[in-house]
PDB file of N, CA and C in Angstrom:
ATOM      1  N   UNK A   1     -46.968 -40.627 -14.509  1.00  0.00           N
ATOM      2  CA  UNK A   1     -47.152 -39.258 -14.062  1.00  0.00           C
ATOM      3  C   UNK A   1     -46.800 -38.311 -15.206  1.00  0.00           C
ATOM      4  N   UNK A   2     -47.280 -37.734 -15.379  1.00  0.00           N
ATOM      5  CA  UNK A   2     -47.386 -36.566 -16.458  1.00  0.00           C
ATOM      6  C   UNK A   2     -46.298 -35.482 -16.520  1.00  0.00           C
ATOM      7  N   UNK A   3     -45.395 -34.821 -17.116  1.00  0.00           N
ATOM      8  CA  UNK A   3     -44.276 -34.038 -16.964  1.00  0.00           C
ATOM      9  C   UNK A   3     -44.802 -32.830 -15.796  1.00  0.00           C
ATOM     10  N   UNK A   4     -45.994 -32.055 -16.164  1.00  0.00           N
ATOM     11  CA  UNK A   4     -46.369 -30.938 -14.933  1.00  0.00           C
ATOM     12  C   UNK A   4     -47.484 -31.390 -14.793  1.00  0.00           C
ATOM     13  N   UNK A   5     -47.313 -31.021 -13.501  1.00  0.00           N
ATOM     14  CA  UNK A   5     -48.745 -31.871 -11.909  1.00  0.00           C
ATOM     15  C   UNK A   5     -48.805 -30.795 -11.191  1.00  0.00           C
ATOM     16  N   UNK A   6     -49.981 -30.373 -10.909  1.00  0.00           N
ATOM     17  CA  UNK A   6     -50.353 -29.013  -9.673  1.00  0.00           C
ATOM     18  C   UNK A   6     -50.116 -30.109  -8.781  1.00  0.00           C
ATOM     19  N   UNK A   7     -50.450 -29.304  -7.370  1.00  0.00           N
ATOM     20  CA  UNK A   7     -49.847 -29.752  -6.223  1.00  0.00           C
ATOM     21  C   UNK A   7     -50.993 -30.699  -5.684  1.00  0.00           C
ATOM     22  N   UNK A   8     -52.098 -30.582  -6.310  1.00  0.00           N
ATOM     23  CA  UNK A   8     -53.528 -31.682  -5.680  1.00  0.00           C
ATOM     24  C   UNK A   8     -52.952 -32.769  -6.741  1.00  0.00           C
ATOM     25  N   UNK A   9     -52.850 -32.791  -7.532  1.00  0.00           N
ATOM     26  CA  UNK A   9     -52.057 -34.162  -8.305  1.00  0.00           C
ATOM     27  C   UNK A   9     -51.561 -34.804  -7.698  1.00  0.00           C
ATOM     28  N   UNK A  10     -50.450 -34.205  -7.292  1.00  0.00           N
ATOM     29  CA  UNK A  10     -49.590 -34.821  -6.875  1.00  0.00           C
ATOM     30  C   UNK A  10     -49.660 -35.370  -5.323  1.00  0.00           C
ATOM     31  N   UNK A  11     -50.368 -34.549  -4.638  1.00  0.00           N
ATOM     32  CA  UNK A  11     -50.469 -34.796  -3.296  1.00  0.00           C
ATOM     33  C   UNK A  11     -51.414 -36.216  -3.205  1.00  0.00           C
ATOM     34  N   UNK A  12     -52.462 -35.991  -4.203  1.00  0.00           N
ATOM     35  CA  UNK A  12     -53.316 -37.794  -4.581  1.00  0.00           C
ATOM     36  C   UNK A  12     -52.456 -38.945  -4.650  1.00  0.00           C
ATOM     37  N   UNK A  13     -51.337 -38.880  -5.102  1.00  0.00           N
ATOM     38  CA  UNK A  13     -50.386 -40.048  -5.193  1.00  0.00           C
ATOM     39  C   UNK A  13     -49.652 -40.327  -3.741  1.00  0.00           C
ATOM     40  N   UNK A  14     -49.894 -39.226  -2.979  1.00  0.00           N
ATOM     41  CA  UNK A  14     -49.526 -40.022  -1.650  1.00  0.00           C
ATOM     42  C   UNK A  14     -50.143 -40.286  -0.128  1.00  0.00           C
ATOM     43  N   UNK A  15     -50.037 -40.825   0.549  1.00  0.00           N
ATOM     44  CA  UNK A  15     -51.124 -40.997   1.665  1.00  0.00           C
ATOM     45  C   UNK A  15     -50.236 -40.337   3.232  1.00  0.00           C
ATOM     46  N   UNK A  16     -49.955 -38.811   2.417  1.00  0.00           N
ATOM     47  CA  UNK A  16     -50.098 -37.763   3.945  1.00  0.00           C
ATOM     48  C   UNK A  16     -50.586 -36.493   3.018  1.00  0.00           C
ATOM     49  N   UNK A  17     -51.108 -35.673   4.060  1.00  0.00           N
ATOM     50  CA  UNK A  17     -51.875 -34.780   3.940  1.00  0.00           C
ATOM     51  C   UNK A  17     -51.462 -33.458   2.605  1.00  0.00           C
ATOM     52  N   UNK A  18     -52.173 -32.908   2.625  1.00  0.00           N
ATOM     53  CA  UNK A  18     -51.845 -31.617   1.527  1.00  0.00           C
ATOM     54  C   UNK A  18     -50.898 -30.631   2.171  1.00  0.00           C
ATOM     55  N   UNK A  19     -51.184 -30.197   3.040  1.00  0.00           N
ATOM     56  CA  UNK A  19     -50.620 -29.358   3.781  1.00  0.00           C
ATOM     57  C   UNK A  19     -48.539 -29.571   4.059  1.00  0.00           C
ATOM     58  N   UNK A  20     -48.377 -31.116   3.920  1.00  0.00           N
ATOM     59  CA  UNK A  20     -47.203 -31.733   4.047  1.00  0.00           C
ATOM     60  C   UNK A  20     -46.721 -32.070   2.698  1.00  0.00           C
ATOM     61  N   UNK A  21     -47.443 -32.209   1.572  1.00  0.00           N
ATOM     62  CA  UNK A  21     -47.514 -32.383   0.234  1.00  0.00           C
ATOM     63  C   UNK A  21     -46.580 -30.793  -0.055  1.00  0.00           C
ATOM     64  N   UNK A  22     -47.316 -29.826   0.426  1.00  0.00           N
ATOM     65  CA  UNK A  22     -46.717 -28.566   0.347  1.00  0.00           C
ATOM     66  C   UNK A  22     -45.954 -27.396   0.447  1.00  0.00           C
ATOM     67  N   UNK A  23     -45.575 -28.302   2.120  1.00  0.00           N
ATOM     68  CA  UNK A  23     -44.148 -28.181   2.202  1.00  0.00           C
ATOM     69  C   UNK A  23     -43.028 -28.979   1.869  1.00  0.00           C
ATOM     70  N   UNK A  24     -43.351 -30.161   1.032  1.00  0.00           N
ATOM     71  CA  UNK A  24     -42.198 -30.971   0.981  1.00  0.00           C
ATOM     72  C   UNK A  24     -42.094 -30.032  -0.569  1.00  0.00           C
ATOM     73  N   UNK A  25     -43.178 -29.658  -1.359  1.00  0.00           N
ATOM     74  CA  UNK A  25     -42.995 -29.086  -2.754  1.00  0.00           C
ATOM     75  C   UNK A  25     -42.233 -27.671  -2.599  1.00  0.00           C
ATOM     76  N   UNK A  26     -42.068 -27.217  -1.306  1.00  0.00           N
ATOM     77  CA  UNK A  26     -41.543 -25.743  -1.088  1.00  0.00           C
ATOM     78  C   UNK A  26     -39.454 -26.426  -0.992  1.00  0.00           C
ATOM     79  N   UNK A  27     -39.731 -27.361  -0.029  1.00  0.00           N
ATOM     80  CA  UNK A  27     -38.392 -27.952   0.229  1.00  0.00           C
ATOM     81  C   UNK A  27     -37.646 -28.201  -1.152  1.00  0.00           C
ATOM     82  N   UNK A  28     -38.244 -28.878  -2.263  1.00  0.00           N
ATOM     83  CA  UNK A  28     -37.854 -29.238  -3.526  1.00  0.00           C
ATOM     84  C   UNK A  28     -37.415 -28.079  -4.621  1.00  0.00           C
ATOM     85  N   UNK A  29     -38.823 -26.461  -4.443  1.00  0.00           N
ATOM     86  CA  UNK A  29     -38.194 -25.840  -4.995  1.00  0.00           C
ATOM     87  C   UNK A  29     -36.727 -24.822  -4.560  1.00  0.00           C
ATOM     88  N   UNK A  30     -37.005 -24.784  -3.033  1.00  0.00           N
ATOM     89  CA  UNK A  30     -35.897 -24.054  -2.837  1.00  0.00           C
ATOM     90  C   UNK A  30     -34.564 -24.411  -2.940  1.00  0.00           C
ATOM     91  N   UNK A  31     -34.131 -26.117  -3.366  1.00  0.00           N
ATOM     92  CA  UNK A  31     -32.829 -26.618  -3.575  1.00  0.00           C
ATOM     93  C   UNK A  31     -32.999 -27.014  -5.102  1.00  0.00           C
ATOM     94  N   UNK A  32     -33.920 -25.969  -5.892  1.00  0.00           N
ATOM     95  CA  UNK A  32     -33.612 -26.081  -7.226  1.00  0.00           C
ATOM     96  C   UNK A  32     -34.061 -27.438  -7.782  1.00  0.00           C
ATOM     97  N   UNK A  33     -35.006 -28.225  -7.309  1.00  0.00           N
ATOM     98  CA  UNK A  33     -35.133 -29.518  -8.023  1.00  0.00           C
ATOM     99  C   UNK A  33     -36.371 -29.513  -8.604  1.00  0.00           C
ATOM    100  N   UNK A  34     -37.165 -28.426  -8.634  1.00  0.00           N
ATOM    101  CA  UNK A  34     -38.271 -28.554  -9.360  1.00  0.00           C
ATOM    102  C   UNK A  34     -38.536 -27.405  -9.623  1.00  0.00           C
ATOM    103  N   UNK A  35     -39.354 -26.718 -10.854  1.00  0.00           N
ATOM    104  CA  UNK A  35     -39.804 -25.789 -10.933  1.00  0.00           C
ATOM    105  C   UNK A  35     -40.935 -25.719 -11.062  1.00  0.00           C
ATOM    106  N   UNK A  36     -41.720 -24.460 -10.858  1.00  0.00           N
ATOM    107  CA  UNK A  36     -43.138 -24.017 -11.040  1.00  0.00           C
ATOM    108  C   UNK A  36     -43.212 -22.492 -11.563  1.00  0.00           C
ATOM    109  N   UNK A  37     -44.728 -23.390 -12.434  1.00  0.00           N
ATOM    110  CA  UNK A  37     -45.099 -21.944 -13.491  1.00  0.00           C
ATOM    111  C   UNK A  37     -46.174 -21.987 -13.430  1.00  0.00           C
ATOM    112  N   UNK A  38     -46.334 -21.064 -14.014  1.00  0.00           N
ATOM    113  CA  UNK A  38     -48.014 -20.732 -14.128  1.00  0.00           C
ATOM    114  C   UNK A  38     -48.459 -21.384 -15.228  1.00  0.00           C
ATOM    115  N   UNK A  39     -50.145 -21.299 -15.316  1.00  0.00           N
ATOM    116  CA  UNK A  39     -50.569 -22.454 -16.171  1.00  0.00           C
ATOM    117  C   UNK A  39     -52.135 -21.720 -16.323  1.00  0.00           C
ATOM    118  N   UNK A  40     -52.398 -20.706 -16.347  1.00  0.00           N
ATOM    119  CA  UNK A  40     -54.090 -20.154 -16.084  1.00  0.00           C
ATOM    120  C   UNK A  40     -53.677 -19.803 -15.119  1.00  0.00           C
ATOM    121  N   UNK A  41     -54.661 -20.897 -14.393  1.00  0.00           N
ATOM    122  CA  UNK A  41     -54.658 -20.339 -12.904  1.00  0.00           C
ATOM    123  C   UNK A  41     -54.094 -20.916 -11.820  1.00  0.00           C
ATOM    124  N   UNK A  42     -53.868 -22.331 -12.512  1.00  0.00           N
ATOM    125  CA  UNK A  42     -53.216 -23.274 -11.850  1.00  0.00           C
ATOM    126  C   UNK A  42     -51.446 -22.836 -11.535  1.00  0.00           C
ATOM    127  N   UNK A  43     -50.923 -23.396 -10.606  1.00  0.00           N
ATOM    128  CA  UNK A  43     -49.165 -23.628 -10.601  1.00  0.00           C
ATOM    129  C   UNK A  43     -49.143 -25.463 -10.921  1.00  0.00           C
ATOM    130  N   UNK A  44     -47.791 -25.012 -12.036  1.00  0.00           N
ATOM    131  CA  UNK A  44     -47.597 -26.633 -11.968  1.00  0.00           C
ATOM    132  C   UNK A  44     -46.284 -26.603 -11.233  1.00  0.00           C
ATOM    133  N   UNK A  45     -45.957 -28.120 -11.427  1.00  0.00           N
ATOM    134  CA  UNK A  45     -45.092 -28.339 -10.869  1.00  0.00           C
ATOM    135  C   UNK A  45     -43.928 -29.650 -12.005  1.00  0.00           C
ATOM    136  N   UNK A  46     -42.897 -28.751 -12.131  1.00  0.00           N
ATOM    137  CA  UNK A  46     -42.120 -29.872 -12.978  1.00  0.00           C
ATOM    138  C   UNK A  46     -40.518 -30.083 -12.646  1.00  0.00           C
ATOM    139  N   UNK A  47     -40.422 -31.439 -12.781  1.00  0.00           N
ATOM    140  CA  UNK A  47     -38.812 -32.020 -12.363  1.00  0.00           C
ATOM    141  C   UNK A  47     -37.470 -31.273 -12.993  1.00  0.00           C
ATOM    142  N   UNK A  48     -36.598 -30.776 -12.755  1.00  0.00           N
ATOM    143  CA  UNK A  48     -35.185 -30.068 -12.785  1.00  0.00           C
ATOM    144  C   UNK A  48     -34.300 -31.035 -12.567  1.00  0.00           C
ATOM    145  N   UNK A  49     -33.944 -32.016 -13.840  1.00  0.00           N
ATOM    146  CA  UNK A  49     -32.924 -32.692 -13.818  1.00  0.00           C
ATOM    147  C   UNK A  49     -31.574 -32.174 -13.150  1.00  0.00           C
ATOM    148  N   UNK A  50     -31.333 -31.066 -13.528  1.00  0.00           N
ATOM    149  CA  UNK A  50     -30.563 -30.805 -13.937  1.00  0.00           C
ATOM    150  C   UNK A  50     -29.076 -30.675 -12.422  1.00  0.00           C
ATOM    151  N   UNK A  51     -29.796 -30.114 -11.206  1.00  0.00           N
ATOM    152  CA  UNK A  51     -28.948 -30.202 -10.006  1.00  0.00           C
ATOM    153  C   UNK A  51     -28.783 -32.066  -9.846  1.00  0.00           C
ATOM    154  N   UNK A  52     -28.914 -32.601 -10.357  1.00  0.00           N
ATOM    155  CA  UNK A  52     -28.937 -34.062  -9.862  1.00  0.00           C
ATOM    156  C   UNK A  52     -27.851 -34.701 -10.856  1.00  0.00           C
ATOM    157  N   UNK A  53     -28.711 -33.901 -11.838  1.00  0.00           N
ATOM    158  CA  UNK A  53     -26.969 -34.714 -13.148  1.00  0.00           C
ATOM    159  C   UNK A  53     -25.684 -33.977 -12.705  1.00  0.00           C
ATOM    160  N   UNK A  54     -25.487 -33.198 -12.118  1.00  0.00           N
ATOM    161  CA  UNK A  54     -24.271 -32.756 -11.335  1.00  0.00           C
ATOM    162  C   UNK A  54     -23.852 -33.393 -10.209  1.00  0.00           C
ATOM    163  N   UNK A  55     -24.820 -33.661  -9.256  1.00  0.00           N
ATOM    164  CA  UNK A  55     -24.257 -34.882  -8.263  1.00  0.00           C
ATOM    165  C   UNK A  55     -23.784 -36.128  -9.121  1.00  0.00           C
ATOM    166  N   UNK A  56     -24.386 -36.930 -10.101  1.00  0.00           N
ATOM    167  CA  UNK A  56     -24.482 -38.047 -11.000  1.00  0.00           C
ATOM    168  C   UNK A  56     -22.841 -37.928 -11.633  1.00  0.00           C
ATOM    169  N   UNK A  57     -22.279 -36.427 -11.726  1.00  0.00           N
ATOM    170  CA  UNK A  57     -21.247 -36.343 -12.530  1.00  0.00           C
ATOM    171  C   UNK A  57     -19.825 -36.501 -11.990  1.00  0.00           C
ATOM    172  N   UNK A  58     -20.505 -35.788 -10.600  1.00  0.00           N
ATOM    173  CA  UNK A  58     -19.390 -35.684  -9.482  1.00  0.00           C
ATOM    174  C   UNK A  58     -19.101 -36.856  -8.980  1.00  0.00           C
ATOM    175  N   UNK A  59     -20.411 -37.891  -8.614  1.00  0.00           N
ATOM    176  CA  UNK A  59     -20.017 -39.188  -7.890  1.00  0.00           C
ATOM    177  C   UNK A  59     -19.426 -40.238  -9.160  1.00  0.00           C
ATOM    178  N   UNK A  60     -19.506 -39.678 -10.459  1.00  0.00           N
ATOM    179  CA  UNK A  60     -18.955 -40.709 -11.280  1.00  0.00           C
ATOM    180  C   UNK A  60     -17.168 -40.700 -10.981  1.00  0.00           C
ATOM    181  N   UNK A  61     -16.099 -39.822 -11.043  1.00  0.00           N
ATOM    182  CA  UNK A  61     -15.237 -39.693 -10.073  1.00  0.00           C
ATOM    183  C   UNK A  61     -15.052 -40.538  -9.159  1.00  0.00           C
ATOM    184  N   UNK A  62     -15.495 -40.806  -8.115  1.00  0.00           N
ATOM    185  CA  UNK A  62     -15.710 -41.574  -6.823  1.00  0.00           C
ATOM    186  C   UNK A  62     -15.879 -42.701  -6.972  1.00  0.00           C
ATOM    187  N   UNK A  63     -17.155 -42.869  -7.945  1.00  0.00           N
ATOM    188  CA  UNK A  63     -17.100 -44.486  -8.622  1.00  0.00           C
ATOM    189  C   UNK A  63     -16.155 -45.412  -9.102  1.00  0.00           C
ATOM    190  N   UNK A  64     -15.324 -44.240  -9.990  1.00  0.00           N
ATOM    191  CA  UNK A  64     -14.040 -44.952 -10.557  1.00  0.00           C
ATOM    192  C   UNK A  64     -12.988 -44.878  -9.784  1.00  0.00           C
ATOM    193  N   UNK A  65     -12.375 -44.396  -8.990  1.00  0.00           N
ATOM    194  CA  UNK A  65     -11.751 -44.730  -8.195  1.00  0.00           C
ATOM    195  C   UNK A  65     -12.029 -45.789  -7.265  1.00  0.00           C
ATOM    196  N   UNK A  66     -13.000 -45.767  -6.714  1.00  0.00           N
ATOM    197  CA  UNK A  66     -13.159 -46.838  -5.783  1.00  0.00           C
ATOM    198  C   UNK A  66     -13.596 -48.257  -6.445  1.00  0.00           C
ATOM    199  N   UNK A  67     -14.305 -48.176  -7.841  1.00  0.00           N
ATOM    200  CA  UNK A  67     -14.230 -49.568  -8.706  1.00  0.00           C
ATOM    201  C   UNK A  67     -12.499 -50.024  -8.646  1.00  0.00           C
ATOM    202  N   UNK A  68     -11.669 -48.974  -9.216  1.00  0.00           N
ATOM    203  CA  UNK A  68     -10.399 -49.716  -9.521  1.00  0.00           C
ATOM    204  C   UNK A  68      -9.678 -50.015  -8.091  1.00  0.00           C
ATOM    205  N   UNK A  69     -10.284 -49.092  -7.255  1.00  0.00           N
ATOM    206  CA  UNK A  69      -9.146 -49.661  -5.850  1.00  0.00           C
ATOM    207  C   UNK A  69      -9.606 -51.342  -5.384  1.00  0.00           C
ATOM    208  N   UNK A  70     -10.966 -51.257  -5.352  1.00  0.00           N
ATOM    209  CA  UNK A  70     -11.886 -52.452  -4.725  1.00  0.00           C
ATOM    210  C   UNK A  70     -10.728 -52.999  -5.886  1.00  0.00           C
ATOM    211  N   UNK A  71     -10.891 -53.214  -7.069  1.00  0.00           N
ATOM    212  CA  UNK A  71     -10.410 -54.478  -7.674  1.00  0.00           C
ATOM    213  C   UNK A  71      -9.314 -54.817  -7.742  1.00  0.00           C
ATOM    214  N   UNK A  72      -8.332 -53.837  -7.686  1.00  0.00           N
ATOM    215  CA  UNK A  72      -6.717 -53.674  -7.040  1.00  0.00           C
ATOM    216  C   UNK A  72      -6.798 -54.944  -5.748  1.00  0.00           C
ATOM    217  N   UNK A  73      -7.252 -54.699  -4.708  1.00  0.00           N
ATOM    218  CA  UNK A  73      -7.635 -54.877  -3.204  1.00  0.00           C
ATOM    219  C   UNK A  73      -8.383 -56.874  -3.216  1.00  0.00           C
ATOM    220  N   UNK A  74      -8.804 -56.592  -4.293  1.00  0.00           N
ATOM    221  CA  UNK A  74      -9.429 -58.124  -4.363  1.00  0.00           C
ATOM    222  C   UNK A  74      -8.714 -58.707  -5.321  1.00  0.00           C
ATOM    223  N   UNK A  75      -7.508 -58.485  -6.029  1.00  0.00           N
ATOM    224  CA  UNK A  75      -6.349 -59.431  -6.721  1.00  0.00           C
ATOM    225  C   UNK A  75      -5.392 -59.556  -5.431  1.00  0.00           C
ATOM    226  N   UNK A  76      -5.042 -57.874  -4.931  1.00  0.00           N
ATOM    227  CA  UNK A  76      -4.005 -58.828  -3.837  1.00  0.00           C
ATOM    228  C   UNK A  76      -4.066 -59.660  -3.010  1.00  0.00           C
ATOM    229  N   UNK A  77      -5.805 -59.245  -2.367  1.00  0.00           N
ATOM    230  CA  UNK A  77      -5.946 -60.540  -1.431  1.00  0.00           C
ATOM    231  C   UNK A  77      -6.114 -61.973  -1.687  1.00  0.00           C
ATOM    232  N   UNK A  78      -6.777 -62.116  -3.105  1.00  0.00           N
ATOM    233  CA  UNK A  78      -6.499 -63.425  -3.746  1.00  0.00           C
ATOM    234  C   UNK A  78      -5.244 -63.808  -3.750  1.00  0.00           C
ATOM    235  N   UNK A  79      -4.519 -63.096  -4.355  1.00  0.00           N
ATOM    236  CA  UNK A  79      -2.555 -63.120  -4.514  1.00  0.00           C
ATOM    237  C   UNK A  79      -2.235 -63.663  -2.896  1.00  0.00           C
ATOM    238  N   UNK A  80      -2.592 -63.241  -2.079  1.00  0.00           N
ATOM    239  CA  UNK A  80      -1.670 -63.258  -0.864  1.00  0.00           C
ATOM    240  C   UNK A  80      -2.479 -64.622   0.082  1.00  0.00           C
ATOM    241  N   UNK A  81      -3.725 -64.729  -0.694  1.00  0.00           N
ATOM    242  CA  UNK A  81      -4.440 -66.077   0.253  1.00  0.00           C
ATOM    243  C   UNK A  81      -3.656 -67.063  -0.581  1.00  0.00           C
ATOM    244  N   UNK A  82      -3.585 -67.559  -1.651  1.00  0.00           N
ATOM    245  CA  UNK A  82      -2.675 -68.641  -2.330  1.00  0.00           C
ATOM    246  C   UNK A  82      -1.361 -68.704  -1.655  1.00  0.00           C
ATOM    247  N   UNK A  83      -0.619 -67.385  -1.165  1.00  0.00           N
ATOM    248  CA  UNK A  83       0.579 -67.483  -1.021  1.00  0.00           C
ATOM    249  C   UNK A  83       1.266 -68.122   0.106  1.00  0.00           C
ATOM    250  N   UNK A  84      -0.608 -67.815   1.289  1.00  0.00           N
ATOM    251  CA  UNK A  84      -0.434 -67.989   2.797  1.00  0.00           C
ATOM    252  C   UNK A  84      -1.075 -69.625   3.012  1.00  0.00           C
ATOM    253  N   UNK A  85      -1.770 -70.340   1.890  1.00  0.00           N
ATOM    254  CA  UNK A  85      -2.642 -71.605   1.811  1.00  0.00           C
ATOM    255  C   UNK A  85      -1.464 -72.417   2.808  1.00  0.00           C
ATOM    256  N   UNK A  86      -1.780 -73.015   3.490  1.00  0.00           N
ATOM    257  CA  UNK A  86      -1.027 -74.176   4.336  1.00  0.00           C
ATOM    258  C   UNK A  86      -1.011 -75.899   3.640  1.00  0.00           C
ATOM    259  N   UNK A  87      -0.343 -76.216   3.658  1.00  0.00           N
ATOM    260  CA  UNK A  87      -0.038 -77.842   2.798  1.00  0.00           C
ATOM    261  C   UNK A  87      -1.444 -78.629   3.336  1.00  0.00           C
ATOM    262  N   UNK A  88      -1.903 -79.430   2.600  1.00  0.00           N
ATOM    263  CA  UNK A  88      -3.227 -80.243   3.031  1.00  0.00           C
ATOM    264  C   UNK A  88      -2.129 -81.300   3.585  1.00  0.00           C
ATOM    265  N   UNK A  89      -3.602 -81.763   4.917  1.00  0.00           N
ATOM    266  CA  UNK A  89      -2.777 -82.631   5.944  1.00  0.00           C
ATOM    267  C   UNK A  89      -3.900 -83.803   5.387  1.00  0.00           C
ATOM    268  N   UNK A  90      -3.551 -85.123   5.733  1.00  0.00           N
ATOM    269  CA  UNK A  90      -4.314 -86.269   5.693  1.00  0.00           C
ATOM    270  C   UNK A  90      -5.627 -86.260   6.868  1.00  0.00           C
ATOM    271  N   UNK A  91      -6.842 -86.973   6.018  1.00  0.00           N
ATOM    272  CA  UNK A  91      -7.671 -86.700   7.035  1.00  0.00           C
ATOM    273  C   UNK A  91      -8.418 -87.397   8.247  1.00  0.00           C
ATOM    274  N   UNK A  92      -8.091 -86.947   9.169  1.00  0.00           N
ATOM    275  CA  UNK A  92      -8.795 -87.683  10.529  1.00  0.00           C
ATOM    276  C   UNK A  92     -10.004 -88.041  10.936  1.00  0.00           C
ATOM    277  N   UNK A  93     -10.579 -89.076   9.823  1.00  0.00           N
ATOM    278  CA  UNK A  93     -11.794 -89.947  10.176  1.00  0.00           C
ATOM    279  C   UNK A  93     -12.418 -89.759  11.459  1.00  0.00           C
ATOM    280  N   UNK A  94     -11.885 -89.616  12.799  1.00  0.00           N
ATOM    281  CA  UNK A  94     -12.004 -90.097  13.922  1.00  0.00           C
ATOM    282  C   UNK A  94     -12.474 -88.823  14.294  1.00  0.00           C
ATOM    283  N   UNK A  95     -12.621 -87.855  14.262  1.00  0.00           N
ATOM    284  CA  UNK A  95     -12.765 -86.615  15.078  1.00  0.00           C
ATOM    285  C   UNK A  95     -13.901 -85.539  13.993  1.00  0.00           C
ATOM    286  N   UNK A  96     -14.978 -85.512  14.677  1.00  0.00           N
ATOM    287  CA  UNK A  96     -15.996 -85.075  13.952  1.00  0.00           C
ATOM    288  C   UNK A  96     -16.016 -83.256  13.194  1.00  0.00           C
ATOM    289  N   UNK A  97     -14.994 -82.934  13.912  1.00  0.00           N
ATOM    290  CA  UNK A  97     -14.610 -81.553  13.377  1.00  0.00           C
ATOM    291  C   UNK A  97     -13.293 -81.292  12.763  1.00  0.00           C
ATOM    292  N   UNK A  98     -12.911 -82.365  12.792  1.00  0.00           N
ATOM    293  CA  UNK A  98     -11.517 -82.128  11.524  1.00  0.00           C
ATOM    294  C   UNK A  98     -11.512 -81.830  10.241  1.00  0.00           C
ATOM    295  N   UNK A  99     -13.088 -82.292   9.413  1.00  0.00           N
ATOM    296  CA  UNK A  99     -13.504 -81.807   8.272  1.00  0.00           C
ATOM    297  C   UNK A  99     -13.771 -80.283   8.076  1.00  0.00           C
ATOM    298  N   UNK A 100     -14.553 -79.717   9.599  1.00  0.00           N
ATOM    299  CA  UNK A 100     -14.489 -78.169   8.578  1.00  0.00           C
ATOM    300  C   UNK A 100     -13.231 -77.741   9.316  1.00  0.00           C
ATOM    301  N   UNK A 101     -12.437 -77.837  10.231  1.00  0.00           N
ATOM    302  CA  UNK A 101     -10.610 -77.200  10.487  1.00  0.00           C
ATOM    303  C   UNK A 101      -9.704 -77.775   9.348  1.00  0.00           C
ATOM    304  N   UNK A 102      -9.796 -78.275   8.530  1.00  0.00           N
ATOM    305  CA  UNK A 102      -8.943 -78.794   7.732  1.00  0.00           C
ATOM    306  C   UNK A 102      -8.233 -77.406   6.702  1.00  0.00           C
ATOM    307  N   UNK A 103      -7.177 -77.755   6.897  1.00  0.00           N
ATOM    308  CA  UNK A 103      -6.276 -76.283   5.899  1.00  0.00           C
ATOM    309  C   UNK A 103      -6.292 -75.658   7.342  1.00  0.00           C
ATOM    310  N   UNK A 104      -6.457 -75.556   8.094  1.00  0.00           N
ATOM    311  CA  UNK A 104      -6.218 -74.544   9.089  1.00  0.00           C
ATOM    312  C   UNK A 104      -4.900 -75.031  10.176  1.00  0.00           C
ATOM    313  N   UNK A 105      -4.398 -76.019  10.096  1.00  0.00           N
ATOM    314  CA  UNK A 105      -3.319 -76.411  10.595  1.00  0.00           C
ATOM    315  C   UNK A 105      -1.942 -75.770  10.522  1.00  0.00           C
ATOM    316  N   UNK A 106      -2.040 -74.686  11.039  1.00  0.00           N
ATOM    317  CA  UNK A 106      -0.632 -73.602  10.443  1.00  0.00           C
ATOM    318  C   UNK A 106       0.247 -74.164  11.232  1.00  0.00           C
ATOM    319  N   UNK A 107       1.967 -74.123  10.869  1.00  0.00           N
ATOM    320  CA  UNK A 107       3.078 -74.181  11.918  1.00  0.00           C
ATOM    321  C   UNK A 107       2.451 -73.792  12.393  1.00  0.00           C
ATOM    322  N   UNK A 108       2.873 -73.993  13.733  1.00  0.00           N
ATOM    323  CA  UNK A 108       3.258 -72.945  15.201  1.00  0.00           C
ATOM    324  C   UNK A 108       1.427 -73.322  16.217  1.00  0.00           C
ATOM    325  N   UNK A 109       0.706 -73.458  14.635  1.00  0.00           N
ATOM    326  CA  UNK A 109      -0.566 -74.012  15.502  1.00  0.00           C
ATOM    327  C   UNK A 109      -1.180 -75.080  15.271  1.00  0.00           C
ATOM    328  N   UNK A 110      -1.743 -75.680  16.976  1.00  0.00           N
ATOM    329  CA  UNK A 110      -1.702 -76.991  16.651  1.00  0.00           C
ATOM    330  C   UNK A 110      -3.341 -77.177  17.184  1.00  0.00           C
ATOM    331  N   UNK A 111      -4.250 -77.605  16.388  1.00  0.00           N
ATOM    332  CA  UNK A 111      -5.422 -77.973  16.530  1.00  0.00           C
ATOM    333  C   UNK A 111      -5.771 -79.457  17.417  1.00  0.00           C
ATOM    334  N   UNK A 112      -5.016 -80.406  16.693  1.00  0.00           N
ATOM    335  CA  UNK A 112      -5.490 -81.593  17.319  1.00  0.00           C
ATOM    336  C   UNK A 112      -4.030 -81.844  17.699  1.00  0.00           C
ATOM    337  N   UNK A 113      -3.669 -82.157  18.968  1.00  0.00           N
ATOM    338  CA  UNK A 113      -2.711 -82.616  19.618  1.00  0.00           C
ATOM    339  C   UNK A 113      -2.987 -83.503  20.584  1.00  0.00           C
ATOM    340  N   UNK A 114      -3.042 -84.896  20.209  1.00  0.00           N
ATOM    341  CA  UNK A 114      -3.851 -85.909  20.837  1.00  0.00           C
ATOM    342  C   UNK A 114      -2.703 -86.862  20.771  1.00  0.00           C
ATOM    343  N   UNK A 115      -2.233 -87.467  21.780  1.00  0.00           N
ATOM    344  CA  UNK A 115      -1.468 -88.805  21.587  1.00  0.00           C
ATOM    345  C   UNK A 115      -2.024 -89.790  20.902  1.00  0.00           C
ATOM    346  N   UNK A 116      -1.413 -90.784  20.384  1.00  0.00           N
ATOM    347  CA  UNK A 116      -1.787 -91.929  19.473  1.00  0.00           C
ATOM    348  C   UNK A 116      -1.338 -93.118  20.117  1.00  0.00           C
TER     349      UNK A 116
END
C-alpha cells in the first residue's frame, strides 16, 4: 500500500461498502490516527504514527514490570515446588493408576490404603 491512498483506494482493499469505508476513515481521523490533505482534487489519506508510539511508550512501563514480576513469581514457585516434592514411594505394579498418582502420596494423605 502506498504511503497516501484516497478513500476509493482504500475502500478496494476491503469487502464492505464505501459508505462504511468512510466512516471508519472519519473515526480514524478524529482520534488523530490519520491525516488528510489535499492532493488536486483528490483527499488523501495518510498514517499518523505518532498517537500510537505513545501508547507503545506507555505500555513499555507495564511490560517491564510485569516481565520482572511474572519471573520473580515463576522462581518462587519453582523454589517452593522442590521444597513441597514428597519422598518417592516404591512402585505398585498391581494397581493400574499408581503410575500417574505417584509423588502424590503426601502425609496425612492416603491414596491406596488396601490391606496386604
Amino acid at each position: 500500500m502506498r504511503e497516501d491512498c484516497t478513500a476509493s483506494e482504500i475502500a478496494r482493499q476491503f469487502p464492505i461498502s464505501r459508505p462504511a469505508v468512510a466512516k471508519h476513515l472519519r473515526v480514524l481521523e478524529r482520534s488523530d490516527l490519520i491525516r488528510i490533505a489535499r492532493r488536486g482534487r483528490e483527499r488523501v489519506h495518510r498514517l499518523n504514527p505518532e498517537p500510537l508510539l505513545a501508547v507503545r511508550d506507555w505500555l513499555a512501563a507495564y511490560r517491564r514490570f510485569w516481565t520482572d514480576s511474572l519471573n520473580r513469581l515463576k522462581l518462587l514457585v519453582e523454589a517452593t515446588k522442590e521444597s513441597l516434592r514428597p519422598p518417592r514411594t516404591a512402585v505398585d505394579d498391581r494397581h493400574p493408576a499408581h503410575h500417574q498418582l505417584q509423588g502424590l502420596d503426601w502425609p496425612g494423605l492416603r491414596l491406596f490404603d488396601r490391606k496386604r
